[in-house]
C-alpha atoms as a PDB file:
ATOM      1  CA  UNK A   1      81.412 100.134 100.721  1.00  0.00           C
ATOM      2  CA  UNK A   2      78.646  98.127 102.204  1.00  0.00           C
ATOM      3  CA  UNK A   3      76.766  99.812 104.644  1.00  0.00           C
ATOM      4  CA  UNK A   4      76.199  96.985 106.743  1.00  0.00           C
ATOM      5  CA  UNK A   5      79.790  96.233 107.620  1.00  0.00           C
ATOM      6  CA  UNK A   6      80.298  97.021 111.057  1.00  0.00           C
ATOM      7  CA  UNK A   7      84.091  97.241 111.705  1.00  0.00           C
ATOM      8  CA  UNK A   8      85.604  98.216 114.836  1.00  0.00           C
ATOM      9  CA  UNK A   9      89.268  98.945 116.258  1.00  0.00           C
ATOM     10  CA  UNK A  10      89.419  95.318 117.559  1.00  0.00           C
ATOM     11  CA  UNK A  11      89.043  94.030 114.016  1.00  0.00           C
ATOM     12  CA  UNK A  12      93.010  95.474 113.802  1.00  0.00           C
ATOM     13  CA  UNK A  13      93.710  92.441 116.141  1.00  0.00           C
ATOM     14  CA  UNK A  14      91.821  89.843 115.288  1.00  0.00           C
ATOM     15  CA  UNK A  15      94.504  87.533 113.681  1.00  0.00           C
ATOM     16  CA  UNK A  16      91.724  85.648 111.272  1.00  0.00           C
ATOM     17  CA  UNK A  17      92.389  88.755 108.722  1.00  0.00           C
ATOM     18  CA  UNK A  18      95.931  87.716 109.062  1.00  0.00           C
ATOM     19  CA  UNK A  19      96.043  84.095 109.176  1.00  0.00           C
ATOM     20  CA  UNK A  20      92.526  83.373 107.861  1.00  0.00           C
ATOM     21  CA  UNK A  21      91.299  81.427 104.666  1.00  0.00           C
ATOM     22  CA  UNK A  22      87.739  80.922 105.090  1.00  0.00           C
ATOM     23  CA  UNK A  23      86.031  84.548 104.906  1.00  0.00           C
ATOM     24  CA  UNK A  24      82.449  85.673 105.321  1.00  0.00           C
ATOM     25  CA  UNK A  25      81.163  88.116 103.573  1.00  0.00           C
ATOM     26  CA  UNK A  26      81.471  90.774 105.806  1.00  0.00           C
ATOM     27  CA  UNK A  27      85.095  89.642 106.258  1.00  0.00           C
ATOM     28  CA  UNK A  28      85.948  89.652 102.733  1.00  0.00           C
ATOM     29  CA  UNK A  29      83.972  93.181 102.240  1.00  0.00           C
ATOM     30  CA  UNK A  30      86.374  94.301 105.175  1.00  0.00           C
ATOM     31  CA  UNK A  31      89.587  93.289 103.090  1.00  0.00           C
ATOM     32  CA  UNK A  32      88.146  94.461 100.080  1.00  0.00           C
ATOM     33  CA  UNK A  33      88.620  98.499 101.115  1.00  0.00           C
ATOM     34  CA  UNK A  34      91.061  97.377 104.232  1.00  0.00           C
ATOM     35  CA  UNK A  35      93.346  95.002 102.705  1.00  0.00           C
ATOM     36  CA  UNK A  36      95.866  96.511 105.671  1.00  0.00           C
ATOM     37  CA  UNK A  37      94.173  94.471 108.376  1.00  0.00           C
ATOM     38  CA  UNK A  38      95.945  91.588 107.004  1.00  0.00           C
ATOM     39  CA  UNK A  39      98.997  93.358 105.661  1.00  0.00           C
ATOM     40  CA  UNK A  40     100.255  95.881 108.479  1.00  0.00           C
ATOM     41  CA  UNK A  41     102.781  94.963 110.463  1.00  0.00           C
ATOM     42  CA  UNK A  42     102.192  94.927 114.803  1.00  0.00           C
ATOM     43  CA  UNK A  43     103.768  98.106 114.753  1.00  0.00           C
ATOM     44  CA  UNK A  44     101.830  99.837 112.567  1.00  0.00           C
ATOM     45  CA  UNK A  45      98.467  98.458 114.287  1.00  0.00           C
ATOM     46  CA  UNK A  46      96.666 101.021 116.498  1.00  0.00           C
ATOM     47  CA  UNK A  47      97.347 100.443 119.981  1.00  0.00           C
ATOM     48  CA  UNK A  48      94.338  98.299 121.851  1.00  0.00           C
ATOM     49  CA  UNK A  49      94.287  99.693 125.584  1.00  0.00           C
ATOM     50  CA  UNK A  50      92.574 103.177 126.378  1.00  0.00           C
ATOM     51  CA  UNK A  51      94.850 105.988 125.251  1.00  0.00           C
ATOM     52  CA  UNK A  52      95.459 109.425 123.907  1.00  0.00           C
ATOM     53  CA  UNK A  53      99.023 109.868 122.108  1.00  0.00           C
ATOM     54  CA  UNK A  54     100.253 107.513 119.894  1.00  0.00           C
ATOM     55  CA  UNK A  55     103.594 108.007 119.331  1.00  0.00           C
ATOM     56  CA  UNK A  56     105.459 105.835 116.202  1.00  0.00           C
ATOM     57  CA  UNK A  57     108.863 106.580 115.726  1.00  0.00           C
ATOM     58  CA  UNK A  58     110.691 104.700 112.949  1.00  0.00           C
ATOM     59  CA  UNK A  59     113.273 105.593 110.285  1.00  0.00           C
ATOM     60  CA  UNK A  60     112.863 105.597 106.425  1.00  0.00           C
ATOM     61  CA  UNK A  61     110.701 102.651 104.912  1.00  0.00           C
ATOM     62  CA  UNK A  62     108.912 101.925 108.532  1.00  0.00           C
ATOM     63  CA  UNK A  63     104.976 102.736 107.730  1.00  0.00           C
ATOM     64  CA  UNK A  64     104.658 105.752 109.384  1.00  0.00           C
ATOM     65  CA  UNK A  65     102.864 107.785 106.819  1.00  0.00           C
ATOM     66  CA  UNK A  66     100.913 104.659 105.624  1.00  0.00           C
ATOM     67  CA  UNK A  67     100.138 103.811 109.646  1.00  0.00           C
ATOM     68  CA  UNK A  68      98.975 107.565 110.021  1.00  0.00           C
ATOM     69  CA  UNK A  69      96.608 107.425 106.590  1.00  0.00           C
ATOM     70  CA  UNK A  70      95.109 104.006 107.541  1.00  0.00           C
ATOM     71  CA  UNK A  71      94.514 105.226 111.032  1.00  0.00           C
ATOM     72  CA  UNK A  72      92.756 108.688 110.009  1.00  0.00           C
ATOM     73  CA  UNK A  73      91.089 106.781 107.297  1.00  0.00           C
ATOM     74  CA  UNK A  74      89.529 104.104 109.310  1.00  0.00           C
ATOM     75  CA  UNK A  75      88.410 106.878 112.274  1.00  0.00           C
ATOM     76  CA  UNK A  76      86.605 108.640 109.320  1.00  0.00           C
ATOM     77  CA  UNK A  77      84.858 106.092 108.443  1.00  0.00           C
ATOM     78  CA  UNK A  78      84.663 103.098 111.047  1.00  0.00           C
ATOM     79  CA  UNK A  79      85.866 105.212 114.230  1.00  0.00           C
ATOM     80  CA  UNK A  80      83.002 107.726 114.313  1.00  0.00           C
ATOM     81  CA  UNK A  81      85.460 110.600 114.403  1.00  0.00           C
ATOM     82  CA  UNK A  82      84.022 113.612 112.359  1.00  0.00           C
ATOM     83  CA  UNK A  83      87.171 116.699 113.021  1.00  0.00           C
ATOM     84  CA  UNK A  84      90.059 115.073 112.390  1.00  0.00           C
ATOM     85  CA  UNK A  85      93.447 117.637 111.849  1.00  0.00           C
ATOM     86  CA  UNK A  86      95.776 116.682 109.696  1.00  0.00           C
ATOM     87  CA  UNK A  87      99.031 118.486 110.607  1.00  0.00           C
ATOM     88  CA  UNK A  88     102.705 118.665 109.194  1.00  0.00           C
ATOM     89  CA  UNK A  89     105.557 120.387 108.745  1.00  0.00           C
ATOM     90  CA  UNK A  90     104.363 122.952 105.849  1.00  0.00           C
ATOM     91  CA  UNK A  91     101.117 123.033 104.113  1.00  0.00           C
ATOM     92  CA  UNK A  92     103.004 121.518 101.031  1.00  0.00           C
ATOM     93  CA  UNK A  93     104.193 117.940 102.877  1.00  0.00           C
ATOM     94  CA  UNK A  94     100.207 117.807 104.207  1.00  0.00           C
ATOM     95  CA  UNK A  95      98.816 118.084 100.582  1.00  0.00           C
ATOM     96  CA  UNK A  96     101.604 116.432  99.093  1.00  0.00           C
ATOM     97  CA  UNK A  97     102.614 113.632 101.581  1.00  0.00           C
ATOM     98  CA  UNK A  98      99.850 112.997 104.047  1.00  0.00           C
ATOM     99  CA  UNK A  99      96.824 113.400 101.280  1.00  0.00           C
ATOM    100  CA  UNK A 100      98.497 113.181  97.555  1.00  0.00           C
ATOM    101  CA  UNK A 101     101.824 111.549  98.091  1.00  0.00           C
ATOM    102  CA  UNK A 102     101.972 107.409  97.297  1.00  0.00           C
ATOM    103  CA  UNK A 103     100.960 105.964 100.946  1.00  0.00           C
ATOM    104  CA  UNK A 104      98.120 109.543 101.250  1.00  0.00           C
ATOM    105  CA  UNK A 105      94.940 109.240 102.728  1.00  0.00           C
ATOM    106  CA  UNK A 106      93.383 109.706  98.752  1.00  0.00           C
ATOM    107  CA  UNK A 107      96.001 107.122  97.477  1.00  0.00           C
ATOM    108  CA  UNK A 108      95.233 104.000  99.670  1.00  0.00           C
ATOM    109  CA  UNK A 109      91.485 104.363  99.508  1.00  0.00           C
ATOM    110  CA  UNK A 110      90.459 101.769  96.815  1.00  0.00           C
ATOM    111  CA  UNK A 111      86.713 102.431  96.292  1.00  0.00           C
ATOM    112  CA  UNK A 112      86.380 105.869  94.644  1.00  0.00           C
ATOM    113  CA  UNK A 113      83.172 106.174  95.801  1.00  0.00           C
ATOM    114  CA  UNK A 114      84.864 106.481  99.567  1.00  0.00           C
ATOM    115  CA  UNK A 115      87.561 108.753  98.342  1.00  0.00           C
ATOM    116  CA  UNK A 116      87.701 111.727 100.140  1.00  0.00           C
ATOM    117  CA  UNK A 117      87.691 115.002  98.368  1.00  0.00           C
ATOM    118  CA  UNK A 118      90.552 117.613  98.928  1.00  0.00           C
ATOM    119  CA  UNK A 119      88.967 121.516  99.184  1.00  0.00           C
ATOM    120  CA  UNK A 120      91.942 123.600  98.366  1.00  0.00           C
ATOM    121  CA  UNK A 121      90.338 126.263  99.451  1.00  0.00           C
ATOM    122  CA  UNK A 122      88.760 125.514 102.339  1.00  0.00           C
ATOM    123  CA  UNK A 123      92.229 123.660 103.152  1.00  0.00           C
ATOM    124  CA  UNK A 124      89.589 120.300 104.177  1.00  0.00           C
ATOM    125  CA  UNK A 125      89.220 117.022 102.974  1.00  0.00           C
ATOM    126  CA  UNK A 126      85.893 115.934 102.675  1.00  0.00           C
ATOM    127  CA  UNK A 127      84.481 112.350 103.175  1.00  0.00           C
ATOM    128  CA  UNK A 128      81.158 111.011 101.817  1.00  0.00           C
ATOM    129  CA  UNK A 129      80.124 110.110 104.858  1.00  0.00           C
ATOM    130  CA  UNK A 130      80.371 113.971 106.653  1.00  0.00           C
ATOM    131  CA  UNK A 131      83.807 113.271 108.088  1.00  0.00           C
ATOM    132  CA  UNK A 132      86.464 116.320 107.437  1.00  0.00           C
ATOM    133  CA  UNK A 133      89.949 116.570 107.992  1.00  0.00           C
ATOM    134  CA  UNK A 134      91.637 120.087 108.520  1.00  0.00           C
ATOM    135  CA  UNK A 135      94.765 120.715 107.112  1.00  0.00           C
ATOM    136  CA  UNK A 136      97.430 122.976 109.329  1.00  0.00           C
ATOM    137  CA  UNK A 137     101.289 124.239 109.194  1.00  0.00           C
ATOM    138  CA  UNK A 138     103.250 123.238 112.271  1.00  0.00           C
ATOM    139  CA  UNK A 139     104.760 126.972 111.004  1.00  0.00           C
ATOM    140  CA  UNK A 140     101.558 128.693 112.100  1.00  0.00           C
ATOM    141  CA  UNK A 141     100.804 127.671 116.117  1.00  0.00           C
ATOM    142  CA  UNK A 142      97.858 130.063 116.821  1.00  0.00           C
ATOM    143  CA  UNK A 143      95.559 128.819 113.578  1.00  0.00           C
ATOM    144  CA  UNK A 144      95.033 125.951 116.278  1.00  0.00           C
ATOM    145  CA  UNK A 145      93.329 128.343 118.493  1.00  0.00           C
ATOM    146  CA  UNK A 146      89.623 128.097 117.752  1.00  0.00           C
ATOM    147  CA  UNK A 147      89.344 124.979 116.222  1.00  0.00           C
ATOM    148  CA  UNK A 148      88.259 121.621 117.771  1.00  0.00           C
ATOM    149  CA  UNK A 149      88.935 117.872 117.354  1.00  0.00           C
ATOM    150  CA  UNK A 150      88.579 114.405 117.829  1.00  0.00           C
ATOM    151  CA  UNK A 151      91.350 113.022 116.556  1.00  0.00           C
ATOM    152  CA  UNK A 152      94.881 114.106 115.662  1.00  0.00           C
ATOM    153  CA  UNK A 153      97.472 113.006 112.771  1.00  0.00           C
ATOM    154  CA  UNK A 154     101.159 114.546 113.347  1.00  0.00           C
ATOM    155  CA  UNK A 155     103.193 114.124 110.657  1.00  0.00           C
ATOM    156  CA  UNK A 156     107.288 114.382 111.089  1.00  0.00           C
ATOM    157  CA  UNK A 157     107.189 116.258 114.243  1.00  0.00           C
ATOM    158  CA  UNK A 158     110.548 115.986 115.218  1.00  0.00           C
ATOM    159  CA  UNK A 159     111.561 118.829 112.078  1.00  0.00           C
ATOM    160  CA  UNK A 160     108.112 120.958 113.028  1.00  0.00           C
ATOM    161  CA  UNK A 161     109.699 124.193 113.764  1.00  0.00           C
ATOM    162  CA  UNK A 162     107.308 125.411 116.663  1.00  0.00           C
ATOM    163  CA  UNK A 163     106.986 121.738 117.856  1.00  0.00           C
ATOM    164  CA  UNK A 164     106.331 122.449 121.246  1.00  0.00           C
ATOM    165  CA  UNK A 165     104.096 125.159 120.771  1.00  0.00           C
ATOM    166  CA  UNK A 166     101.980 123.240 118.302  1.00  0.00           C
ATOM    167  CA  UNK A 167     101.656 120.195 120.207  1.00  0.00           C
ATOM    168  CA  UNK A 168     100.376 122.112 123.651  1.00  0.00           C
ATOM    169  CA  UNK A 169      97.656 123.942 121.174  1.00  0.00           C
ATOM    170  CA  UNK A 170      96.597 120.875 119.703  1.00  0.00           C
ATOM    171  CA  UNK A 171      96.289 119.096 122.998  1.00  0.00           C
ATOM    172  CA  UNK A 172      93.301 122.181 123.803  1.00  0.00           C
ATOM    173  CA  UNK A 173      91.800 121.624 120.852  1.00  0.00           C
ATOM    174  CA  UNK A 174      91.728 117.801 121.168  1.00  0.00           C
ATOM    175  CA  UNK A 175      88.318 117.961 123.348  1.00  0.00           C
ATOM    176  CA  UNK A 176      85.490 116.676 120.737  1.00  0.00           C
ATOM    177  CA  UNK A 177      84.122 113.065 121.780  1.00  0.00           C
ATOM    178  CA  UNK A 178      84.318 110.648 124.259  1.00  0.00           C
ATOM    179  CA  UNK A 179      87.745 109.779 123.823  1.00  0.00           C
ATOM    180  CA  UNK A 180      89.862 112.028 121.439  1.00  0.00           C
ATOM    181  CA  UNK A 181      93.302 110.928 120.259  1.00  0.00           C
ATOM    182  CA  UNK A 182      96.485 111.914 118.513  1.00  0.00           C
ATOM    183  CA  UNK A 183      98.954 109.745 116.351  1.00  0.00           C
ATOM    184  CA  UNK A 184     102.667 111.639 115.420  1.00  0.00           C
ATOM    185  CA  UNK A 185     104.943 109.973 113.572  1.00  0.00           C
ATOM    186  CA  UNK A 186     108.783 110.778 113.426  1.00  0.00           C
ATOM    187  CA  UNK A 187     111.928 109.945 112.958  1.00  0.00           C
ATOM    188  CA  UNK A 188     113.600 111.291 115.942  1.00  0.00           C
ATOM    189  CA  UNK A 189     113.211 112.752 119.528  1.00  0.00           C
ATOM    190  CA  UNK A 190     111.900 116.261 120.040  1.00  0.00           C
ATOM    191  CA  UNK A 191     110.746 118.308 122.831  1.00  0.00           C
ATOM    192  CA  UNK A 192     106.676 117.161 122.034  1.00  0.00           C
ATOM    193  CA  UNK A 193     107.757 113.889 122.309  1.00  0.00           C
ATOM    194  CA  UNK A 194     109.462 114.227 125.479  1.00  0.00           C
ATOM    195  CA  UNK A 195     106.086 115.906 127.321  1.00  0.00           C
ATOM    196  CA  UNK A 196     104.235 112.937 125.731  1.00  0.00           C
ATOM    197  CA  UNK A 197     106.597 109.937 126.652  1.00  0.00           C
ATOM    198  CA  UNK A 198     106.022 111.656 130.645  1.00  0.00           C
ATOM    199  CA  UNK A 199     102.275 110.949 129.980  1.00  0.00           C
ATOM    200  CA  UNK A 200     101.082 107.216 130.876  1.00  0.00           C
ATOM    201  CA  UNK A 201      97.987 107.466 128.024  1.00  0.00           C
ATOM    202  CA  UNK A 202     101.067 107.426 125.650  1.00  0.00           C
ATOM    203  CA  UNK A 203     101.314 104.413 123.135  1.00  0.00           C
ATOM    204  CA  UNK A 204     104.503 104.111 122.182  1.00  0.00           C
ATOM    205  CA  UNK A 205     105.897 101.970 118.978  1.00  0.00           C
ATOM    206  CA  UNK A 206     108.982 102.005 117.565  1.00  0.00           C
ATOM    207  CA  UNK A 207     110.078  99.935 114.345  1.00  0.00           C
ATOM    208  CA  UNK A 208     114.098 100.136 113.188  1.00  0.00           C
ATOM    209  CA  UNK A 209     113.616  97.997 109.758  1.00  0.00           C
ATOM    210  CA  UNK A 210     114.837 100.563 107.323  1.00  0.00           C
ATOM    211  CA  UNK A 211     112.904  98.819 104.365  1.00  0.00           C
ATOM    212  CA  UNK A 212     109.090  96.970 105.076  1.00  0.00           C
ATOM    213  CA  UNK A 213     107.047  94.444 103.354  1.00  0.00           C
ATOM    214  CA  UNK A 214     103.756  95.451 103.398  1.00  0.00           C
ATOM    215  CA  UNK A 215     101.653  96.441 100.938  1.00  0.00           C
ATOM    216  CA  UNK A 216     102.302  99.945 100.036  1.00  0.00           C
ATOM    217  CA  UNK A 217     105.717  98.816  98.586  1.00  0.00           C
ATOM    218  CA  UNK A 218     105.690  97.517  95.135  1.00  0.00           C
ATOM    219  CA  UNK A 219     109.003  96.172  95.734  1.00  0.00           C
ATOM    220  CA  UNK A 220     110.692  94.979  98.605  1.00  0.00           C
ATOM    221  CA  UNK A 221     114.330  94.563 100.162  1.00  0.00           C
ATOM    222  CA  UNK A 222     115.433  92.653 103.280  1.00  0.00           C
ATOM    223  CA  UNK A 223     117.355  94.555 105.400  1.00  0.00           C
ATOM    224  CA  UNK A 224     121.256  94.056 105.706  1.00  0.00           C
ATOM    225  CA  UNK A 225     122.141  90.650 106.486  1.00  0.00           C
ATOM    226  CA  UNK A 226     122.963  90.254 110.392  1.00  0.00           C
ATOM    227  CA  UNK A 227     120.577  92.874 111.451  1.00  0.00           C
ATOM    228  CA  UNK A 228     117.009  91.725 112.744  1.00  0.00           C
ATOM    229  CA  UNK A 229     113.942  94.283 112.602  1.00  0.00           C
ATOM    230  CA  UNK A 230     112.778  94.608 116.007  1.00  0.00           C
ATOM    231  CA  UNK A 231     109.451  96.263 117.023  1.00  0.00           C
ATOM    232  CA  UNK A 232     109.195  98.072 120.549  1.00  0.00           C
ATOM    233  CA  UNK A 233     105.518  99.139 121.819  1.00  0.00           C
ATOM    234  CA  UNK A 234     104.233  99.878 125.602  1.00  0.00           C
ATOM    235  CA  UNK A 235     101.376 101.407 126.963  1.00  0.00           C
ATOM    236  CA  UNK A 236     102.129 102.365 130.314  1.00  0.00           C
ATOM    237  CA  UNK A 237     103.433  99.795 132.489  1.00  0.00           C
ATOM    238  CA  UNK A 238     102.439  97.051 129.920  1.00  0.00           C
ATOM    239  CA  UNK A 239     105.221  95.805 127.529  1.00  0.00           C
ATOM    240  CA  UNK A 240     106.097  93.338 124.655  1.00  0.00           C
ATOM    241  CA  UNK A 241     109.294  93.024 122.560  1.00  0.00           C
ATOM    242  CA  UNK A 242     108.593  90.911 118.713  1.00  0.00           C
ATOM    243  CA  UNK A 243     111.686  89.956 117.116  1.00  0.00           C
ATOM    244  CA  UNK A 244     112.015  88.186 113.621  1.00  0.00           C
ATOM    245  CA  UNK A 245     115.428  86.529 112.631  1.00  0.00           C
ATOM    246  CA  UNK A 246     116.318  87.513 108.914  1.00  0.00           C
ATOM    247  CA  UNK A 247     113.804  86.779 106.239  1.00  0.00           C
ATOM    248  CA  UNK A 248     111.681  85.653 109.516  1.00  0.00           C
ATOM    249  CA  UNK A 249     108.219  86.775 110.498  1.00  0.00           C
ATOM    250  CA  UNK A 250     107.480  88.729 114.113  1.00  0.00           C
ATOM    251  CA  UNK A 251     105.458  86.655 116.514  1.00  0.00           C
ATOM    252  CA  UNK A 252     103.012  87.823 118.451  1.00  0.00           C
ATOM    253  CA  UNK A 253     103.321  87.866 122.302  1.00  0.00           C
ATOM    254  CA  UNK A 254      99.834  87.272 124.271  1.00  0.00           C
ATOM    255  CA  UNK A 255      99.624  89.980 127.219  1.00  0.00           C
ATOM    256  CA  UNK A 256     101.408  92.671 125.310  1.00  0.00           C
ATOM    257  CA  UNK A 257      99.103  95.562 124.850  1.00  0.00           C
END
């Protein structure tokens, strides 16, 4: 990866990576190790207004491990975060989802040189640049006592089986950097959710396409015919609905977030 490129989180927005045809260099350098800026759906963008929680909730095929891995991927390297905990259900769906599995944090990156390296040991994975993420069990609460973040990725929390507890330790140890944030993905409603949808520094997306059409599908299905995918995201008082007919694309609604 080029040095020089300067990315930042409004490049997730800027709709010439979507639309675009004409690249510069730094653009094309960009799509080269982020081919997701043009890819992702709105959903699966990180919200643009200040917040803290980012909650995605979305069924089977939405992008919520792929969303989580491009987010803690781009704050490694782009977002200047340098702790970053990586939690899930066990220690086995971290490794073998969030790091290993098909839409990982080691399987998108495409330049090996900027492929993190996982310390089994150590229970870290390491970036080039200095950037670590710290792997923890949503079955062990207090190994969050101690340890300090920046930023957050919460895998399935809705089947974490000390949810609450883990999610009020985290929030302590969330306290490294100017603005430290959390993403959790899920499937359903749980109690963590429910203290975080009370806060108003919660992003909140929600995606009910079963399969997607991005790029971390080889293969791709439109959903039953009839239904329409529909995409749901607020940040506070601030609110957009995008809807896409069958076989349609969403549009994107100025003044949303």
């Amino acid at each position: 990866m080029d040095r020089a490129l300067a990315l930042t989180w409004d490049d997730w927005w800027d709709q010439n990576y979507w639309i675009g045809t004409d690249f510069s260099r730094p653009q094309l350098l960009a799509l080269q190790q982020f081919p997701f800026l043009a890819t992702a759906r709105e959903p699966m963008r990180p919200p643009i207004l200040s917040w803290r929680s980012w909650r995605f909730l979305g069924g089977r095929g939405g992008g919520k491990t792929r969303a989580g891995a491009e987010w803690v991927r781009f704050s490694a390297l782009h977002g200047r975060c340098e702790r970053i905990a990586l939690l899930g259900p066990t220690l086995g769906d971290v490794r073998e989802v969030m790091i290993e599995g098909p839409s990982g944090i080691r399987s998108i990156e495409r330049l090996d040189q900027w492929r993190p390296e996982f310390n089994v040991s150590r229970r870290r994975l390491e970036w080039p640049n200095g950037a670590v993420g710290l792997v923890f069990s949503a079955e062990d609460p207090e190994s969050l006592r101690g340890p300090q973040f920046d930023a957050a990725w919460c895998e399935e929390v809705g089947v974490w089986s000390h949810g609450e507890t883990v999610w009020n330790n985290l929030q302590f140890a969330l306290r490294l950097g100017d603005m430290p944030r959390c993403v959790a993905t899920t499937f359903r409603w749980c109690a963590g959710l429910f203290e975080m949808a009370r806060s108003s520094r919660t992003a909140r997306h929600e995606i009910t396409s079963l399969i997607w059409q991005t790029g971390s599908c080889s293969k791709w299905k439109p959903p039953m015919r009839g239904r329409n995918w529909r995409v749901r995201s607020w940040v506070a008082n601030c609110s957009k609905i995008s809807r896409a007919p069958y076989g349609g694309a969403a549009t994107l609604t100025p003044g949303g977030y």
